[in-house]
N, C-alpha and C. Protein backbone atom coordinates (compact mmCIF):
# COMPACT_ATOMS: atom_id res chain seq x y z
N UNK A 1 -16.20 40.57 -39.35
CA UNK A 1 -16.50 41.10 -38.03
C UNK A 1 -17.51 40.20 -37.31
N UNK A 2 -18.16 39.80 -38.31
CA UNK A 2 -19.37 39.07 -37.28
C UNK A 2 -18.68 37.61 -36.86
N UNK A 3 -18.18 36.97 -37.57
CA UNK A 3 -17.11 36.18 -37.01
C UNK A 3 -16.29 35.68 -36.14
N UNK A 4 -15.81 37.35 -35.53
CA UNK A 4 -14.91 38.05 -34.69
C UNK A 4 -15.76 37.45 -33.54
N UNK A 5 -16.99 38.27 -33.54
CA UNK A 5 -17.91 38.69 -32.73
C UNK A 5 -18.56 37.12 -32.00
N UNK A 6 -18.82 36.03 -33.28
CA UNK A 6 -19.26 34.80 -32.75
C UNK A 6 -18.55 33.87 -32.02
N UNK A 7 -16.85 34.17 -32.39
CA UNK A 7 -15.90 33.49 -32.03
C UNK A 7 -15.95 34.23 -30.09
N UNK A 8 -15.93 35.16 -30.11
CA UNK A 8 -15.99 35.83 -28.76
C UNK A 8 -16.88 35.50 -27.65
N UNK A 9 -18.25 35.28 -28.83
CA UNK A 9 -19.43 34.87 -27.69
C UNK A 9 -18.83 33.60 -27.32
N UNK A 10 -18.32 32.70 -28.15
CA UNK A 10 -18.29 31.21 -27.83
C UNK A 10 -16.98 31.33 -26.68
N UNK A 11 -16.18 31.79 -26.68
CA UNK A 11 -15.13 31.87 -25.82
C UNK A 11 -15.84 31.99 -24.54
N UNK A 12 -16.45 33.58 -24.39
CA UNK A 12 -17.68 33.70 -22.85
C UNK A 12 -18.24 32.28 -22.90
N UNK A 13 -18.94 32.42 -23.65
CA UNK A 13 -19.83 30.93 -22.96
C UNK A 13 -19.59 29.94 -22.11
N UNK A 14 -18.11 28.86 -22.84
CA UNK A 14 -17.93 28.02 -22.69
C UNK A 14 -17.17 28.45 -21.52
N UNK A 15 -16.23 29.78 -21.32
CA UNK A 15 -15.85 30.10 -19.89
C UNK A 15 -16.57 30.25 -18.93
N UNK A 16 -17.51 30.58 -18.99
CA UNK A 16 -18.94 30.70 -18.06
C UNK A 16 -19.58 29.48 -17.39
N UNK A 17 -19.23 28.33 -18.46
CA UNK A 17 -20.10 27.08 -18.24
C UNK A 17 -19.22 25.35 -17.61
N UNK A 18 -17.96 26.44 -17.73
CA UNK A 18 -16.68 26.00 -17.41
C UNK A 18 -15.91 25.94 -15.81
N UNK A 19 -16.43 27.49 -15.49
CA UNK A 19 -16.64 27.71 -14.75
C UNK A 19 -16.45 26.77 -12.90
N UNK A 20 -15.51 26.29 -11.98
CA UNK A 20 -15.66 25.46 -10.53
C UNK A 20 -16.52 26.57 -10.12
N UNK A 21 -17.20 26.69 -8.84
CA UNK A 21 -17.87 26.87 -7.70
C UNK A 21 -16.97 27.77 -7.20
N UNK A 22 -16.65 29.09 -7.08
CA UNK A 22 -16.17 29.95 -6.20
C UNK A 22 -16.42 29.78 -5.26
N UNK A 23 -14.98 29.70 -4.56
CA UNK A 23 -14.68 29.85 -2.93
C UNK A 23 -15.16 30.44 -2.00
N UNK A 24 -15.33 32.12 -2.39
CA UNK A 24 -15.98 32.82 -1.85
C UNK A 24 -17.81 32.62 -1.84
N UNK A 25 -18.07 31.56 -2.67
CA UNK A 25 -19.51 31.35 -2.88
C UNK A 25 -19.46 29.76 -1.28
N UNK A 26 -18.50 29.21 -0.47
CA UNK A 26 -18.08 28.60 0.10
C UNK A 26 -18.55 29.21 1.35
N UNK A 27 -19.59 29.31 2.39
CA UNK A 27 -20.12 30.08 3.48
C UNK A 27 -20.25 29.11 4.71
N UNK A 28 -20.17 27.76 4.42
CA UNK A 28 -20.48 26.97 5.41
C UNK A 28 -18.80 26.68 5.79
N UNK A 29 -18.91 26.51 7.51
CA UNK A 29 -18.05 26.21 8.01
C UNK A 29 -17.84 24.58 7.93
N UNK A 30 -16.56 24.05 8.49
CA UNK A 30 -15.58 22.86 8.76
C UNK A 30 -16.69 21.94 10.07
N UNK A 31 -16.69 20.86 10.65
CA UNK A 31 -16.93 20.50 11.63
C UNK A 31 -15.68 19.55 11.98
N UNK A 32 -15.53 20.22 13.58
CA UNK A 32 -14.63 19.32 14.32
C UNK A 32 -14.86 18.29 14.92
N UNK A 33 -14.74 16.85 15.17
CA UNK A 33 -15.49 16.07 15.85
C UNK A 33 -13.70 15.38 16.97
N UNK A 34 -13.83 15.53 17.88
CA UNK A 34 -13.27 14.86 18.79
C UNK A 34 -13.53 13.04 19.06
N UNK A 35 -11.86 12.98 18.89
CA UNK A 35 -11.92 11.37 18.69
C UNK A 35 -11.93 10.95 20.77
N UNK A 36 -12.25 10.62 20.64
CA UNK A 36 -13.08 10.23 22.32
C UNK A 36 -13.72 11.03 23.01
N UNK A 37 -13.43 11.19 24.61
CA UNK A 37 -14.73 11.15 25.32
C UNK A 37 -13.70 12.76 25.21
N UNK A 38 -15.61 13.27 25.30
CA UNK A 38 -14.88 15.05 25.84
C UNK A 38 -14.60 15.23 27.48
N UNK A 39 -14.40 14.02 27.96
CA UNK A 39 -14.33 14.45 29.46
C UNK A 39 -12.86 13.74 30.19
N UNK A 40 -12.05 13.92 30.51
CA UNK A 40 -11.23 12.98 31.01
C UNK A 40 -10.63 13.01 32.55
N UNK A 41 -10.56 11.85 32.90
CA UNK A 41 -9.87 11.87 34.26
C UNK A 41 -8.28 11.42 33.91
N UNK A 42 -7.47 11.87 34.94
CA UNK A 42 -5.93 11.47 34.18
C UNK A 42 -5.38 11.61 35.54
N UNK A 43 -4.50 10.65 36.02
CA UNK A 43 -3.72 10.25 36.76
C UNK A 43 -2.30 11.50 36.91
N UNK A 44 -2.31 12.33 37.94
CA UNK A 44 -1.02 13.06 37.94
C UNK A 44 0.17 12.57 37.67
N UNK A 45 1.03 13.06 37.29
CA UNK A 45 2.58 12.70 37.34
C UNK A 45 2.56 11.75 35.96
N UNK A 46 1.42 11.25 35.49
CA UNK A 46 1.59 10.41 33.80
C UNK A 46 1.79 11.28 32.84
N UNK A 47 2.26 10.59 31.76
CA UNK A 47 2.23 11.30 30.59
C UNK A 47 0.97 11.67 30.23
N UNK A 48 0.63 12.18 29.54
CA UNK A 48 -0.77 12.57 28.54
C UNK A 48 -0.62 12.39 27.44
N UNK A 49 -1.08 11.68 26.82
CA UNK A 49 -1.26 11.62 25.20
C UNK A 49 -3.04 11.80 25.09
N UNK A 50 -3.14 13.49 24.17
CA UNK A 50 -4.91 13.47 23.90
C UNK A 50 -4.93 12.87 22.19
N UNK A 51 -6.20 12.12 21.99
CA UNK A 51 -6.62 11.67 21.52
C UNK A 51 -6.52 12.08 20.04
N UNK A 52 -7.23 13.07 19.98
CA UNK A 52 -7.47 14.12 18.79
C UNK A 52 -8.41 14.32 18.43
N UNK A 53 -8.52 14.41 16.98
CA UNK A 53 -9.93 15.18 16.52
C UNK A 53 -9.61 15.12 15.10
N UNK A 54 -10.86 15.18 14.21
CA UNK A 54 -11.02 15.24 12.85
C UNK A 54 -11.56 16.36 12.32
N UNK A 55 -11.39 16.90 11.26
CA UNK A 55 -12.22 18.02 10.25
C UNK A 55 -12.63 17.89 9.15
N UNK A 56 -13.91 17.98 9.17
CA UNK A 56 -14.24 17.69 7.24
C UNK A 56 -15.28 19.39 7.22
N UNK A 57 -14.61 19.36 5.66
CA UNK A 57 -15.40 20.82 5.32
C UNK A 57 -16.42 20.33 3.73
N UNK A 58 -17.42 20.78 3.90
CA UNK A 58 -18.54 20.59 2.73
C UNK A 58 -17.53 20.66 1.44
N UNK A 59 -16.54 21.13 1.12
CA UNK A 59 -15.97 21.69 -0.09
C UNK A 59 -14.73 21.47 -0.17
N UNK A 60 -13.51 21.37 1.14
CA UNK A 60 -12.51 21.05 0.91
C UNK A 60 -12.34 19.61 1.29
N UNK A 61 -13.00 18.38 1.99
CA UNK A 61 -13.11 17.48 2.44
C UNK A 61 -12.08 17.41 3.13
N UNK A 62 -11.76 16.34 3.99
CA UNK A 62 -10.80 16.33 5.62
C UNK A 62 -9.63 17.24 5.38
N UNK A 63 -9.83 18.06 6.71
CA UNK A 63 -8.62 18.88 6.86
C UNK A 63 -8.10 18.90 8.08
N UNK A 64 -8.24 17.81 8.42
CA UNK A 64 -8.04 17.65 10.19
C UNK A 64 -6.56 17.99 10.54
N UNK A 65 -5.34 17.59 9.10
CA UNK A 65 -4.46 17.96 9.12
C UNK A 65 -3.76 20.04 9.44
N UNK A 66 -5.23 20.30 9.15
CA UNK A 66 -5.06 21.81 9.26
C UNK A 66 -5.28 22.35 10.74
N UNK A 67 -5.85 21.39 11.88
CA UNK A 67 -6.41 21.56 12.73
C UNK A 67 -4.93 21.92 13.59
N UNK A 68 -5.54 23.19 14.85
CA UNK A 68 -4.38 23.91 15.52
C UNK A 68 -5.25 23.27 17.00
N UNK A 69 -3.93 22.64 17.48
CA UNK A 69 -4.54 22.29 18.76
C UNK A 69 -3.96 22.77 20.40
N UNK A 70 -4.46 23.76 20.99
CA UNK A 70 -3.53 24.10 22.13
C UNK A 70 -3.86 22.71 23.74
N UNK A 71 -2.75 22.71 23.94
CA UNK A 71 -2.80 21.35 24.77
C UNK A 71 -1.68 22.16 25.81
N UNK A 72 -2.41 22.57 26.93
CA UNK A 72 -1.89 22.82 28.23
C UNK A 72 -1.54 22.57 29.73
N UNK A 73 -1.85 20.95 28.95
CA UNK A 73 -2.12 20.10 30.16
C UNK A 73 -0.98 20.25 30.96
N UNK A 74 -1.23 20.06 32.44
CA UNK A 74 0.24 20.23 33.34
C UNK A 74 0.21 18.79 33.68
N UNK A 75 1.10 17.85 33.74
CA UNK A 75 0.79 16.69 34.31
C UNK A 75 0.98 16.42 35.72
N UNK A 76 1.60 17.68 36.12
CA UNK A 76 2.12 17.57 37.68
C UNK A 76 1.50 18.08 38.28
N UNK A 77 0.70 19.16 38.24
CA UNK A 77 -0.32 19.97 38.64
C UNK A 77 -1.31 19.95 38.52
N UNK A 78 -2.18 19.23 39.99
CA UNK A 78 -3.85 18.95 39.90
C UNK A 78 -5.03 20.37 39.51
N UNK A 79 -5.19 19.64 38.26
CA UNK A 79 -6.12 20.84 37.85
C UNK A 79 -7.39 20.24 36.61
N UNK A 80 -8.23 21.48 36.62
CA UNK A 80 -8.93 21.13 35.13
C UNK A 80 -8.08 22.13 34.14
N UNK A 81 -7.93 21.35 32.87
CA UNK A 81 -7.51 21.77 31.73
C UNK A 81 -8.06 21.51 30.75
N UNK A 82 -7.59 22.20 29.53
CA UNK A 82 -8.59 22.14 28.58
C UNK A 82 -7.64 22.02 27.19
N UNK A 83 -7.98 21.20 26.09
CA UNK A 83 -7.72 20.93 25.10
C UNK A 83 -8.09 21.67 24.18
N UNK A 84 -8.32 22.80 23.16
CA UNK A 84 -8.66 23.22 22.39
C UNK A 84 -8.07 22.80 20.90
N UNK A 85 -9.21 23.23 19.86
CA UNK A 85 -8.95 22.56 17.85
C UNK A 85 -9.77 23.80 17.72
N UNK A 86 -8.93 24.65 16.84
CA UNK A 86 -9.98 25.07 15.98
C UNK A 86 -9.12 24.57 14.72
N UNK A 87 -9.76 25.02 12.97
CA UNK A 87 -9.59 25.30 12.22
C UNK A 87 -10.43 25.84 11.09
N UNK A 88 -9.88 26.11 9.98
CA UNK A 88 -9.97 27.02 9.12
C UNK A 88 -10.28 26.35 7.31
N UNK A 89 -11.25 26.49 6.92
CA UNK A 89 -11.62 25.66 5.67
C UNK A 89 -10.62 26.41 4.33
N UNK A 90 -10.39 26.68 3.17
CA UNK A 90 -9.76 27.27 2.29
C UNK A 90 -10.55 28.35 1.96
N UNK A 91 -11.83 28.82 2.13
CA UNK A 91 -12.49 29.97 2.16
C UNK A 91 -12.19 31.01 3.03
N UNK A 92 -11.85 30.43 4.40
CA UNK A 92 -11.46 31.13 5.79
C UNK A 92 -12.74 30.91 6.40
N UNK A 93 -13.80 29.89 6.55
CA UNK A 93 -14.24 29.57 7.20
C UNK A 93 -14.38 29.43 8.41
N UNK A 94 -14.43 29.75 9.48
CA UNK A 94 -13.92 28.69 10.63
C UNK A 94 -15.09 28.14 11.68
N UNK A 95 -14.41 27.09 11.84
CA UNK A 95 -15.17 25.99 12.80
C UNK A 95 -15.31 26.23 14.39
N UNK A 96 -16.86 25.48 14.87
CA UNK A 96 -17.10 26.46 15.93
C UNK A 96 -15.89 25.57 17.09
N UNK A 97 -15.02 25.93 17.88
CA UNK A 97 -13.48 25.57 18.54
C UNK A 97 -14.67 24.36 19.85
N UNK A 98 -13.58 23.56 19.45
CA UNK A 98 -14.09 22.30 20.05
C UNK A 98 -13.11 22.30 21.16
N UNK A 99 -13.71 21.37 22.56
CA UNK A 99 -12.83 21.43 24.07
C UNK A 99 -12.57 20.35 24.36
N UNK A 100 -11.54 19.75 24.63
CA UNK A 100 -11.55 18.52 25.74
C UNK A 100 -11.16 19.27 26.98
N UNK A 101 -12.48 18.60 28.04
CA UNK A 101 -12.04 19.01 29.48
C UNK A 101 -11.00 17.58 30.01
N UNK A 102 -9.90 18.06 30.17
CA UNK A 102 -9.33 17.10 31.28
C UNK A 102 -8.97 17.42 32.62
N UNK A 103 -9.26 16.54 33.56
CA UNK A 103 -9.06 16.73 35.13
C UNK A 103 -7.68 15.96 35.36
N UNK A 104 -6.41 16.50 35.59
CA UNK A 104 -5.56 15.55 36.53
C UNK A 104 -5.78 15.72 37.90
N UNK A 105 -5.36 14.44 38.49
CA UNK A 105 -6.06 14.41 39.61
C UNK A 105 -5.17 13.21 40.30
N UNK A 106 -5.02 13.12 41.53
CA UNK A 106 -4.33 11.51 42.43
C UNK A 106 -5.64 10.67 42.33
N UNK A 107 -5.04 9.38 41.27
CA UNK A 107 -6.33 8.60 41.34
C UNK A 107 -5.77 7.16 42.52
């Protein structure tokens, strides 16, 4: 029995000491960083291609691939618009939602 008993502790232990970093122990959010200027001027009637943006999280490292980006730009219609990224770390973290302002405009 005592055997039993030592073989058991050693099992806990080494599971204990074995142990990754719980996820849920994971509290810090992702940061988004926008690849150029957060401000843009843009020529009506062009295409738009925005830039993008990156994500690294303390714990899951780059997830920029996870990043959701709404892009509403009108290209025909003089206006300010806005680019939005958020995303989401594997904890469910989330990152504070980053903007690109763009202006189309007759340049």
């Amino acid at each position: 029995m005592k055997r039993f008993l030592f073989y058991i502790f050693i099992l806990i232990f080494f599971s204990l000491i074995s142990c990754k970093k719980n996820s849920s122990d994971d509290t810090t959010p992702p940061v988004i960083t926008l690849i150029g200027s957060p401000d843009v001027n843009h020529q009506k009637g062009t295409p738009y291609t925005d830039e993008g943006a990156t994500a690294l999280d303390n714990i899951d490292g780059d997830i920029t691939s996870k990043i959701v980006v709404s892009n509403l730009v009108d290209v025909n219609i003089e206006g300010t618009y806005y680019v939005t990224y958020n995303v989401a770390d594997n904890a469910g973290n989330d990152a504070v939602e980053v903007r690109r302002k763009v202006d189309v405009m007759e340049m």
